[in-house]
PDB file of N, CA and C in Angstrom:
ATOM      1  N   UNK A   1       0.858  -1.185   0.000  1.00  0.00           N
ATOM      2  CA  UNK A   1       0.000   0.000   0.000  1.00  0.00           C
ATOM      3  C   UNK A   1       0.894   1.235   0.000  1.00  0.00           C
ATOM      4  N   UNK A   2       0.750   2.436  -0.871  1.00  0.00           N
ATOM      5  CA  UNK A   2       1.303   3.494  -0.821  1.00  0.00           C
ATOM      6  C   UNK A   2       0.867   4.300   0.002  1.00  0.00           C
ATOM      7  N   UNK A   3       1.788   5.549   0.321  1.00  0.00           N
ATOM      8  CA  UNK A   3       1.283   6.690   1.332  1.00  0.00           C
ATOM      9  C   UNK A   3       0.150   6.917   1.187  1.00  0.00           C
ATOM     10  N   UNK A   4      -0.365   7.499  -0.177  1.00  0.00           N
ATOM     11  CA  UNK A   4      -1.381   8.470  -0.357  1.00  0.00           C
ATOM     12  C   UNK A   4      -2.623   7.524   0.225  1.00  0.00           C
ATOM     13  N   UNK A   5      -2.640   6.350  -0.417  1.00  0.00           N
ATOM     14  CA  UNK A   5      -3.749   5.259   0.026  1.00  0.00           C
ATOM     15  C   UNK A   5      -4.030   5.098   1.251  1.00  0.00           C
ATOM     16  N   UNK A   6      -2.872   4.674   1.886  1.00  0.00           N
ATOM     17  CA  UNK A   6      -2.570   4.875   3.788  1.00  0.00           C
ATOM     18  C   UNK A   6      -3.112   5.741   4.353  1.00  0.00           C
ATOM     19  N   UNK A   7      -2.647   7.704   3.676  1.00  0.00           N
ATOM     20  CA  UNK A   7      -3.046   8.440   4.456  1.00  0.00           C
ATOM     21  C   UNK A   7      -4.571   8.462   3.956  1.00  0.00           C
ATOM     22  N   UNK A   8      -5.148   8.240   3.447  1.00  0.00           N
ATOM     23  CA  UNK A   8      -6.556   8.397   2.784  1.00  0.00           C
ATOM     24  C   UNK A   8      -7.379   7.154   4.125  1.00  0.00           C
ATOM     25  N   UNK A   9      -6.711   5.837   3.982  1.00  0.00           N
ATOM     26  CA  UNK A   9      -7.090   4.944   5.090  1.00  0.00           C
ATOM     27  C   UNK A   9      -7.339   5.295   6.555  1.00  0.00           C
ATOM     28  N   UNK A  10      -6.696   6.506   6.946  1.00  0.00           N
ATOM     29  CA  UNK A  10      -6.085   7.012   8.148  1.00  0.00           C
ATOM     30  C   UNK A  10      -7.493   7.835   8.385  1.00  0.00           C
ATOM     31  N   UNK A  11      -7.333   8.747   6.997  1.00  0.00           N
ATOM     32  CA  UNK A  11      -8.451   9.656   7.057  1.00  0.00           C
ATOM     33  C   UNK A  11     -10.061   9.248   7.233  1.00  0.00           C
ATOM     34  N   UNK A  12     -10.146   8.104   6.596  1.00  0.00           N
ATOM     35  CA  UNK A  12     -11.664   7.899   7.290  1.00  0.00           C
ATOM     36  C   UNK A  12     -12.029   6.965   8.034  1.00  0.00           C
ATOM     37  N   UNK A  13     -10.833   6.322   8.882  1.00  0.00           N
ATOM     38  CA  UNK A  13     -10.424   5.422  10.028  1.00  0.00           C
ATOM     39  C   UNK A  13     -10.872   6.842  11.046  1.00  0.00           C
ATOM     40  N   UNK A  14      -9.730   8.296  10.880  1.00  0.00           N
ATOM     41  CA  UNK A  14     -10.266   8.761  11.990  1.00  0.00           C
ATOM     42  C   UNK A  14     -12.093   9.843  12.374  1.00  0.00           C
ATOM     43  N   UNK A  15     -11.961   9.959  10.807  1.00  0.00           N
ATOM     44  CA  UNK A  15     -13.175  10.458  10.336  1.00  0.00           C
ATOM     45  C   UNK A  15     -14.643   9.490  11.437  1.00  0.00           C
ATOM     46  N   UNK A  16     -14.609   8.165  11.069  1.00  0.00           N
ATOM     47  CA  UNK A  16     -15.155   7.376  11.876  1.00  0.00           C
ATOM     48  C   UNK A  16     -14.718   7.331  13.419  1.00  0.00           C
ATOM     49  N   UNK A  17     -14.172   7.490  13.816  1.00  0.00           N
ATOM     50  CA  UNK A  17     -14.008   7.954  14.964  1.00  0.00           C
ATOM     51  C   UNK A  17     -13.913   8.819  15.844  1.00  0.00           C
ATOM     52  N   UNK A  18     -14.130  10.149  14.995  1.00  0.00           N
ATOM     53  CA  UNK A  18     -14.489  11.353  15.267  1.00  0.00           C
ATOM     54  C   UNK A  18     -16.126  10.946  15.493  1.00  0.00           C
ATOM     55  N   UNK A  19     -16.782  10.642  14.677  1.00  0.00           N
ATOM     56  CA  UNK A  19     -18.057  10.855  15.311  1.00  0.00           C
ATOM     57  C   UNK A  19     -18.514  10.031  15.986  1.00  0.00           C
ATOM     58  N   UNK A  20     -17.836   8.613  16.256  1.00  0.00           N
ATOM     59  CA  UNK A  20     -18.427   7.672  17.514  1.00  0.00           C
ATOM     60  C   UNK A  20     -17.771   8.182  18.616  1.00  0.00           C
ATOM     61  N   UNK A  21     -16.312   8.785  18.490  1.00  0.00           N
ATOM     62  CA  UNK A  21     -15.830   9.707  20.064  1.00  0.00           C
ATOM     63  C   UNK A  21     -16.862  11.076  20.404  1.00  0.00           C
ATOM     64  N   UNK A  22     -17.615  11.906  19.638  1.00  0.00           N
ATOM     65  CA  UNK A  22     -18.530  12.617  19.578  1.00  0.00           C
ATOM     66  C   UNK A  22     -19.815  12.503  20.232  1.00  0.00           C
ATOM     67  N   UNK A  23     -20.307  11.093  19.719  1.00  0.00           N
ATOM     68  CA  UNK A  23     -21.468  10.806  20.211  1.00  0.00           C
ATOM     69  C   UNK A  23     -21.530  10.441  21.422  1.00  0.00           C
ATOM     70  N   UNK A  24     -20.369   9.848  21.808  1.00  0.00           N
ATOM     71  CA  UNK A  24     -20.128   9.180  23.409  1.00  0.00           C
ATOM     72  C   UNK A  24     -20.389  10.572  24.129  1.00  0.00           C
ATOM     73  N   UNK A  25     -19.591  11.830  23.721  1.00  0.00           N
ATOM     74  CA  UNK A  25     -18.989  12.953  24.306  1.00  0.00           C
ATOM     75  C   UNK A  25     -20.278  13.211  24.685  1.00  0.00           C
ATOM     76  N   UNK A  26     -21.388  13.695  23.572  1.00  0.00           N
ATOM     77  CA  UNK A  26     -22.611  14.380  23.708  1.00  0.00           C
ATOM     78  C   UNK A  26     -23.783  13.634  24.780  1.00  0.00           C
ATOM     79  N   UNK A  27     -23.610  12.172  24.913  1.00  0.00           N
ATOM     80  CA  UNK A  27     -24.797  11.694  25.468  1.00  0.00           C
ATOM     81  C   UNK A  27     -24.438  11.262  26.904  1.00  0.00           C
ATOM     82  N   UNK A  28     -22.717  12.065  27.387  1.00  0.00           N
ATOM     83  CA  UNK A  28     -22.577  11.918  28.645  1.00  0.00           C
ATOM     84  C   UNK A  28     -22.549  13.654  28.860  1.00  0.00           C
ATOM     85  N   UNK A  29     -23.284  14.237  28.670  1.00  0.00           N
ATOM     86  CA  UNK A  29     -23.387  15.802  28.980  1.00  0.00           C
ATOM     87  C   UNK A  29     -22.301  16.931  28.311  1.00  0.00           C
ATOM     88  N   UNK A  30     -21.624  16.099  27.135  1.00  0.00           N
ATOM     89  CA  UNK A  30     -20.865  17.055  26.015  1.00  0.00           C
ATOM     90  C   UNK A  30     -21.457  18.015  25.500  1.00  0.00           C
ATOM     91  N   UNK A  31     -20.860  18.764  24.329  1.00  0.00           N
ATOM     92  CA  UNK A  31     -21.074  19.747  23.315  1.00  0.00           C
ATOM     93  C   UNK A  31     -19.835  19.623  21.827  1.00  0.00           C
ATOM     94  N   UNK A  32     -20.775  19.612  21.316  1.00  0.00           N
ATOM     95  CA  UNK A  32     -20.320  19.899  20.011  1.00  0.00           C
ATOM     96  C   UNK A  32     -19.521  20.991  19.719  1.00  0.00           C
ATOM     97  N   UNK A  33     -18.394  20.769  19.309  1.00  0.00           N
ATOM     98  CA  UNK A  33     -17.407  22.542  19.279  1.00  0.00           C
ATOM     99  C   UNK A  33     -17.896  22.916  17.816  1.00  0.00           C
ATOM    100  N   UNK A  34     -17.613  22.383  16.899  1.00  0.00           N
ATOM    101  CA  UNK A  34     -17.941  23.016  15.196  1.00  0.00           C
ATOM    102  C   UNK A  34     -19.724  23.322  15.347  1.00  0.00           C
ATOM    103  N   UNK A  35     -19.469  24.313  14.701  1.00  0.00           N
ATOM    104  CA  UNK A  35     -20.861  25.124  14.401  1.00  0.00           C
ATOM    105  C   UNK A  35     -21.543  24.564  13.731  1.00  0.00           C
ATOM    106  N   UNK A  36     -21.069  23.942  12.153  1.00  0.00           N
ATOM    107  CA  UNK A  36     -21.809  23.605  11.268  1.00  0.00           C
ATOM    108  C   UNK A  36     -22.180  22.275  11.802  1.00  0.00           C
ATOM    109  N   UNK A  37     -21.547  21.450  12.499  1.00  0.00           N
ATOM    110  CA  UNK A  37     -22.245  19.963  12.999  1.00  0.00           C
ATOM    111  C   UNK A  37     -23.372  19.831  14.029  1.00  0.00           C
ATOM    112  N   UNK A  38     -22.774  20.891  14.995  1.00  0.00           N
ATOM    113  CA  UNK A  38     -24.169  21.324  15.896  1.00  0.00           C
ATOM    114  C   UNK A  38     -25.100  21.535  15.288  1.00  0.00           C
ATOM    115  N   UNK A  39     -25.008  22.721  14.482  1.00  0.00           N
ATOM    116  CA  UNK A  39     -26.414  22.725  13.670  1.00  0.00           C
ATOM    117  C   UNK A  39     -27.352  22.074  12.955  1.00  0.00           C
ATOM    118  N   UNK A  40     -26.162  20.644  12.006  1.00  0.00           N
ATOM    119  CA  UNK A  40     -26.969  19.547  11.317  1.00  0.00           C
ATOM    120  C   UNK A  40     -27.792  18.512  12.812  1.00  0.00           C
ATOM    121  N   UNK A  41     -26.392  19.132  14.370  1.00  0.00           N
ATOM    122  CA  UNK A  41     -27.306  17.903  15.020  1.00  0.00           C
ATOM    123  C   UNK A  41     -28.474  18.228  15.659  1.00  0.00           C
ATOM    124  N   UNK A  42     -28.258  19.879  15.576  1.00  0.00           N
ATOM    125  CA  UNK A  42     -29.880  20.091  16.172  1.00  0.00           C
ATOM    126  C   UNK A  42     -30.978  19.897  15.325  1.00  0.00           C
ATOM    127  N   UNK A  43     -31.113  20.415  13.723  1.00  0.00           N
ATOM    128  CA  UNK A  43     -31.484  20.092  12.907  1.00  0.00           C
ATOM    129  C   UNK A  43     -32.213  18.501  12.321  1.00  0.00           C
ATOM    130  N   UNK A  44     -31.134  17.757  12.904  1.00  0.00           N
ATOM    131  CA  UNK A  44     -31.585  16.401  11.423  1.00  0.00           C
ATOM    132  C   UNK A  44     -31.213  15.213  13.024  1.00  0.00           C
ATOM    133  N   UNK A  45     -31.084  15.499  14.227  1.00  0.00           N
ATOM    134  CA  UNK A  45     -30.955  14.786  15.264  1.00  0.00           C
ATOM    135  C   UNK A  45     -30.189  13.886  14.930  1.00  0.00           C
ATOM    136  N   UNK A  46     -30.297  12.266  14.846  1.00  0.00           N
ATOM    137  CA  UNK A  46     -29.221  11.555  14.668  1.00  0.00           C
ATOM    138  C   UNK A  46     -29.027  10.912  13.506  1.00  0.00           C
ATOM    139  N   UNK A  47     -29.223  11.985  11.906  1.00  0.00           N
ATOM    140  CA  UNK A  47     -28.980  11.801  11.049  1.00  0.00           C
ATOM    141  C   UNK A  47     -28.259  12.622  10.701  1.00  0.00           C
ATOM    142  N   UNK A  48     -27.389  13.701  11.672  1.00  0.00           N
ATOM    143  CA  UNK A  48     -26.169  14.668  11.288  1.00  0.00           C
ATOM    144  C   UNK A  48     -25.255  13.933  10.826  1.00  0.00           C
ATOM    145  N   UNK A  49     -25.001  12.095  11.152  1.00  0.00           N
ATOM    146  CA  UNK A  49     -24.290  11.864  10.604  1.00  0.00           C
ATOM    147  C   UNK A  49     -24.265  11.882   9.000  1.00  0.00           C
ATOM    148  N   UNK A  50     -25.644  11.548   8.366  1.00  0.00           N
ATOM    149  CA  UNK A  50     -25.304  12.021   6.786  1.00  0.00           C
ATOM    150  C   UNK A  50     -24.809  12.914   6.283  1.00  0.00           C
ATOM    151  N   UNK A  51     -25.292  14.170   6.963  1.00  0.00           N
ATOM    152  CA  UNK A  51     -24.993  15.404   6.696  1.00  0.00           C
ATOM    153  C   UNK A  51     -23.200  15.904   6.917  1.00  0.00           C
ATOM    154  N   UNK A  52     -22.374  15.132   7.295  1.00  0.00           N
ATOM    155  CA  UNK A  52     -21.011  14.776   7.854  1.00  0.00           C
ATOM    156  C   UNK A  52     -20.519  14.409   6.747  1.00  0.00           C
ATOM    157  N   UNK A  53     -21.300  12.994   6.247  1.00  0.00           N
ATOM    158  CA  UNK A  53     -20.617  12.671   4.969  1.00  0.00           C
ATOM    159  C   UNK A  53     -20.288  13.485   3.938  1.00  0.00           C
ATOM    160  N   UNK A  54     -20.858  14.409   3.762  1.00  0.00           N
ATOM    161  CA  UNK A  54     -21.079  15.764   2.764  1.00  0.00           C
ATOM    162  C   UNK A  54     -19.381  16.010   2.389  1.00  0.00           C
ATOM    163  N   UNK A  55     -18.920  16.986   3.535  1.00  0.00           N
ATOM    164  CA  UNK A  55     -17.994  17.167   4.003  1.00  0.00           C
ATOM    165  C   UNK A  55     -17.240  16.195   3.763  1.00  0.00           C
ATOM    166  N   UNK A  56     -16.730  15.170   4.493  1.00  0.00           N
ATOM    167  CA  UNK A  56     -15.931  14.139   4.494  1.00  0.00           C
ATOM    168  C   UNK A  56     -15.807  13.914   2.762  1.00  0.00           C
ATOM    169  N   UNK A  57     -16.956  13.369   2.624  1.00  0.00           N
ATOM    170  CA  UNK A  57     -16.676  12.492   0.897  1.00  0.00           C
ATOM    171  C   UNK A  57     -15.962  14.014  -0.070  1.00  0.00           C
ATOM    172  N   UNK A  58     -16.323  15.149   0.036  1.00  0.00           N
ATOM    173  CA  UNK A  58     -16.062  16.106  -0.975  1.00  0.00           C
ATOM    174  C   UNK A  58     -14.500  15.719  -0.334  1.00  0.00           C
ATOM    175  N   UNK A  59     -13.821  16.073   0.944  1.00  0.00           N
ATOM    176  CA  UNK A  59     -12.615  16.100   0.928  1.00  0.00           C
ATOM    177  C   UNK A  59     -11.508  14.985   0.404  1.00  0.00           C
ATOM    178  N   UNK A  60     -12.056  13.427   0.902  1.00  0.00           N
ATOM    179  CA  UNK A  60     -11.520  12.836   0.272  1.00  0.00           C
ATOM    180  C   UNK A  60     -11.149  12.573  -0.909  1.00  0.00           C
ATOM    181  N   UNK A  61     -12.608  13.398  -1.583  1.00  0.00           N
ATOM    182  CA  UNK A  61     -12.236  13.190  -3.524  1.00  0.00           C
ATOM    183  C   UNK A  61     -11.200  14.184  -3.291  1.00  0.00           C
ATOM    184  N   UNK A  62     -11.097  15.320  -2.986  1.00  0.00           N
ATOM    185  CA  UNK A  62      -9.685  16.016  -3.151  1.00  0.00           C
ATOM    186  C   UNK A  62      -8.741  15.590  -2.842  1.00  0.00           C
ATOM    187  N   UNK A  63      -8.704  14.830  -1.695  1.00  0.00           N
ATOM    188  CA  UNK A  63      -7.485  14.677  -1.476  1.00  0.00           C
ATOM    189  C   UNK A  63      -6.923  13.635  -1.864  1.00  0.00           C
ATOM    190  N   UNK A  64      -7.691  12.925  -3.012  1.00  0.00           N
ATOM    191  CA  UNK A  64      -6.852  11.344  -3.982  1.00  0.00           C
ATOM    192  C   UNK A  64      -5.908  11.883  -4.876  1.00  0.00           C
ATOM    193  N   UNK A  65      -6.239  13.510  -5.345  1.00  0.00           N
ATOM    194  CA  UNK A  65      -5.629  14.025  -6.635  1.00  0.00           C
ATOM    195  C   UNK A  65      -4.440  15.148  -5.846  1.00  0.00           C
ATOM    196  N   UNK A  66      -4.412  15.040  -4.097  1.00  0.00           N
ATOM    197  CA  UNK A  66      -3.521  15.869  -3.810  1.00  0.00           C
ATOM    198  C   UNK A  66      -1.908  14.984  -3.502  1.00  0.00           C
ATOM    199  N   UNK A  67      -1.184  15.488  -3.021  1.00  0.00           N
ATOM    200  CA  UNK A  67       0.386  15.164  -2.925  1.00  0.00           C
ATOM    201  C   UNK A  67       0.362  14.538  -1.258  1.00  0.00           C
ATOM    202  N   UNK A  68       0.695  13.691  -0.891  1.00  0.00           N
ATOM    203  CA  UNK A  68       0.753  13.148   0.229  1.00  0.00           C
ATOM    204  C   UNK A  68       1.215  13.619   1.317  1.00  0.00           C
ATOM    205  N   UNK A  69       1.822  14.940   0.862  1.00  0.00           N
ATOM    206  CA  UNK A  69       2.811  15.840   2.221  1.00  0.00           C
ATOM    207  C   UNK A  69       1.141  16.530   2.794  1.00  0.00           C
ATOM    208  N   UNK A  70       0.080  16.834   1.710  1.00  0.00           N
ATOM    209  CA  UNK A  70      -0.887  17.694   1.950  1.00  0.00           C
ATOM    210  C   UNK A  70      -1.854  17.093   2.384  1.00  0.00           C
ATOM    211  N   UNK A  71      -1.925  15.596   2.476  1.00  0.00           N
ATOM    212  CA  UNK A  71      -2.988  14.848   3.294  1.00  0.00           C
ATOM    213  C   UNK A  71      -2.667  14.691   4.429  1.00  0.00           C
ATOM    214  N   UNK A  72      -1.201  14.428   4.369  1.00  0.00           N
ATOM    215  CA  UNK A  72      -0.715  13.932   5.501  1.00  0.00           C
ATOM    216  C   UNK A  72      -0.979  14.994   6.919  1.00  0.00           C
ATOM    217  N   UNK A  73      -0.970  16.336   6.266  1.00  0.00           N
ATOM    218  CA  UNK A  73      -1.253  17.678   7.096  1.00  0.00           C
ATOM    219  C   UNK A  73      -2.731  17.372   7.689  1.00  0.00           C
ATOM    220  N   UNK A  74      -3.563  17.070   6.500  1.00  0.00           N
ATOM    221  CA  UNK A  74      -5.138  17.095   6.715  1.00  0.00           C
ATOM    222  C   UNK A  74      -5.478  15.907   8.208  1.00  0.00           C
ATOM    223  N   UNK A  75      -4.843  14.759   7.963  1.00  0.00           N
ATOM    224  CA  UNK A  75      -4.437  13.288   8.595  1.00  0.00           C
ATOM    225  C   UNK A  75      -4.297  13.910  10.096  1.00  0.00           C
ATOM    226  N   UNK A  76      -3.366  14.847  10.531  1.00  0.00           N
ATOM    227  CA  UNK A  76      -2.461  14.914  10.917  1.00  0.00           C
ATOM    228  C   UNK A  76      -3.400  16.078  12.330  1.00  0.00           C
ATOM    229  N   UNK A  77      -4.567  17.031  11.362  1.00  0.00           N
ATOM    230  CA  UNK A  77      -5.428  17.735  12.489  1.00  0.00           C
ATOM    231  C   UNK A  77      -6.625  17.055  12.625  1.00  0.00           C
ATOM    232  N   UNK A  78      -7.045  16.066  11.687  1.00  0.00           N
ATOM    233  CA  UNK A  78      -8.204  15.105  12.081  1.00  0.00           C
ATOM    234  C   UNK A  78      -7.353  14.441  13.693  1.00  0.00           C
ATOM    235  N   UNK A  79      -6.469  13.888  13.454  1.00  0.00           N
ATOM    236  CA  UNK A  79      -5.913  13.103  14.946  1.00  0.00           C
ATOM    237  C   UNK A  79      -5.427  14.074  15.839  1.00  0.00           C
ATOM    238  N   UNK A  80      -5.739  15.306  15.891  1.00  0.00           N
ATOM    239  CA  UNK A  80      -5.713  16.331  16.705  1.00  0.00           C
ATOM    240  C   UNK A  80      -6.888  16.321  17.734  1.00  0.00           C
ATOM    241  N   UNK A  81      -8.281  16.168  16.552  1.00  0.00           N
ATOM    242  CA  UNK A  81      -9.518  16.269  16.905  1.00  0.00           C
ATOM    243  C   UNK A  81      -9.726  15.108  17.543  1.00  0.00           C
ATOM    244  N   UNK A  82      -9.684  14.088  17.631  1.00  0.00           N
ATOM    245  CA  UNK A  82      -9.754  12.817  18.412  1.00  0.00           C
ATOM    246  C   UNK A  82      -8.788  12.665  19.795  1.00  0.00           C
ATOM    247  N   UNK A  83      -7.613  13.358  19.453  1.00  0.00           N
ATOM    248  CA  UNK A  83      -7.014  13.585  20.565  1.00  0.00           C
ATOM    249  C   UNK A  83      -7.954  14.490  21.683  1.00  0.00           C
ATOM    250  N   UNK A  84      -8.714  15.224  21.505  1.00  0.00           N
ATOM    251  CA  UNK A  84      -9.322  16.163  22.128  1.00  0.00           C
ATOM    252  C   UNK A  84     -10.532  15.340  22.281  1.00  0.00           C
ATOM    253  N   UNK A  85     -10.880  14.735  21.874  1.00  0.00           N
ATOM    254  CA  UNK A  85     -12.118  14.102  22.389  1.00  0.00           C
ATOM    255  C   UNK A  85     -11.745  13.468  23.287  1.00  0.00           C
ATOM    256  N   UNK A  86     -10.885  12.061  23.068  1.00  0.00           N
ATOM    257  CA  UNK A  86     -10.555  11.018  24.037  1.00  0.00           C
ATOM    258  C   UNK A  86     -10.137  11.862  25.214  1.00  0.00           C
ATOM    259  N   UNK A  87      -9.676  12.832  25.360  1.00  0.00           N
ATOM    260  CA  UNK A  87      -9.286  13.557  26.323  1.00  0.00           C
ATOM    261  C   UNK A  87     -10.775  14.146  26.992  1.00  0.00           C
ATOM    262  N   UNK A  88     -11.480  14.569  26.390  1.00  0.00           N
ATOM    263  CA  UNK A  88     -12.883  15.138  27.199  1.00  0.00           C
ATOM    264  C   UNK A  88     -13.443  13.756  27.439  1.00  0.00           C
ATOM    265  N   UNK A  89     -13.296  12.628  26.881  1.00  0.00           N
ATOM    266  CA  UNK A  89     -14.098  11.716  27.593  1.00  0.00           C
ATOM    267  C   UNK A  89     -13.026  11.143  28.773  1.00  0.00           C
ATOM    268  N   UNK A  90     -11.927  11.285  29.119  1.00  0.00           N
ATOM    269  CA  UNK A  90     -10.776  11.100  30.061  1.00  0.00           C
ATOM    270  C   UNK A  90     -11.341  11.738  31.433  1.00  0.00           C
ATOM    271  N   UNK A  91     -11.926  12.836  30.817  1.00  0.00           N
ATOM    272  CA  UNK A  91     -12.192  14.052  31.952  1.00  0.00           C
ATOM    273  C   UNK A  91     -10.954  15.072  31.887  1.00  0.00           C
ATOM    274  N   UNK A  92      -9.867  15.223  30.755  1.00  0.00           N
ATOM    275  CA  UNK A  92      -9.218  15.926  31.234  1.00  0.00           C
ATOM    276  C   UNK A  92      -9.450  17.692  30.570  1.00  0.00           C
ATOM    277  N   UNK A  93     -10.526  17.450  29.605  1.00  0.00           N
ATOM    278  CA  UNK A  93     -11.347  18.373  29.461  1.00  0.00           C
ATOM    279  C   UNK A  93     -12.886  18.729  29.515  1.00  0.00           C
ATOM    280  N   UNK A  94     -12.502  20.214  30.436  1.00  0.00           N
ATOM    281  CA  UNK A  94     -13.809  20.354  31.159  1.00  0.00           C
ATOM    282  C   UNK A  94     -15.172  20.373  29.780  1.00  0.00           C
ATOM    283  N   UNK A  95     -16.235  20.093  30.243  1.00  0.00           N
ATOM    284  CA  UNK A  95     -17.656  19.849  29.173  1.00  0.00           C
ATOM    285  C   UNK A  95     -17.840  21.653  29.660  1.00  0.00           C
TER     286      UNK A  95
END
């Protein structure tokens, strides 16, 4: 398997885990930080996840035709965002 494939693997390995670390977050007395997801989840309740895919699928088509240094960046603040979750579900960030 090449990088680009890998980091693309990475990307909706953490993509998926952004929103099952999310959902845990929200239904033990969390909040949603992004605006636009809050809104699909107040909106469309627990079908924001379609509305996610939106997002997600447009980026990945970009990022098959981008250079691997530039996914790897993208890769790189998705596991930022999961870092910050697992951490609010740790307790080591306050809700």
């Amino acid at each position: 398997m090449n990088a680009q494939r890998l980091l693309l693997a990475a990307f909706v390995l953490l993509q998926t885990i952004d929103v099952l670390t999310t959902v845990y977050v929200i239904r033990h007395g969390g909040w949603e930080g992004n605006p636009i997801i809050a809104w699909a989840m107040a909106q469309f309740g627990p079908f924001w996840v379609f509305i996610k895919l939106v997002p997600v699928s447009t980026a990945y088509y970009f990022m098959r035709r981008w250079r691997p240094k530039y996914v790897g960046s993208i890769v790189a603040f998705c596991a930022l965002v999961i870092v910050n979750n697992v951490l609010t579900i740790l307790g080591f960030n306050n809700w």
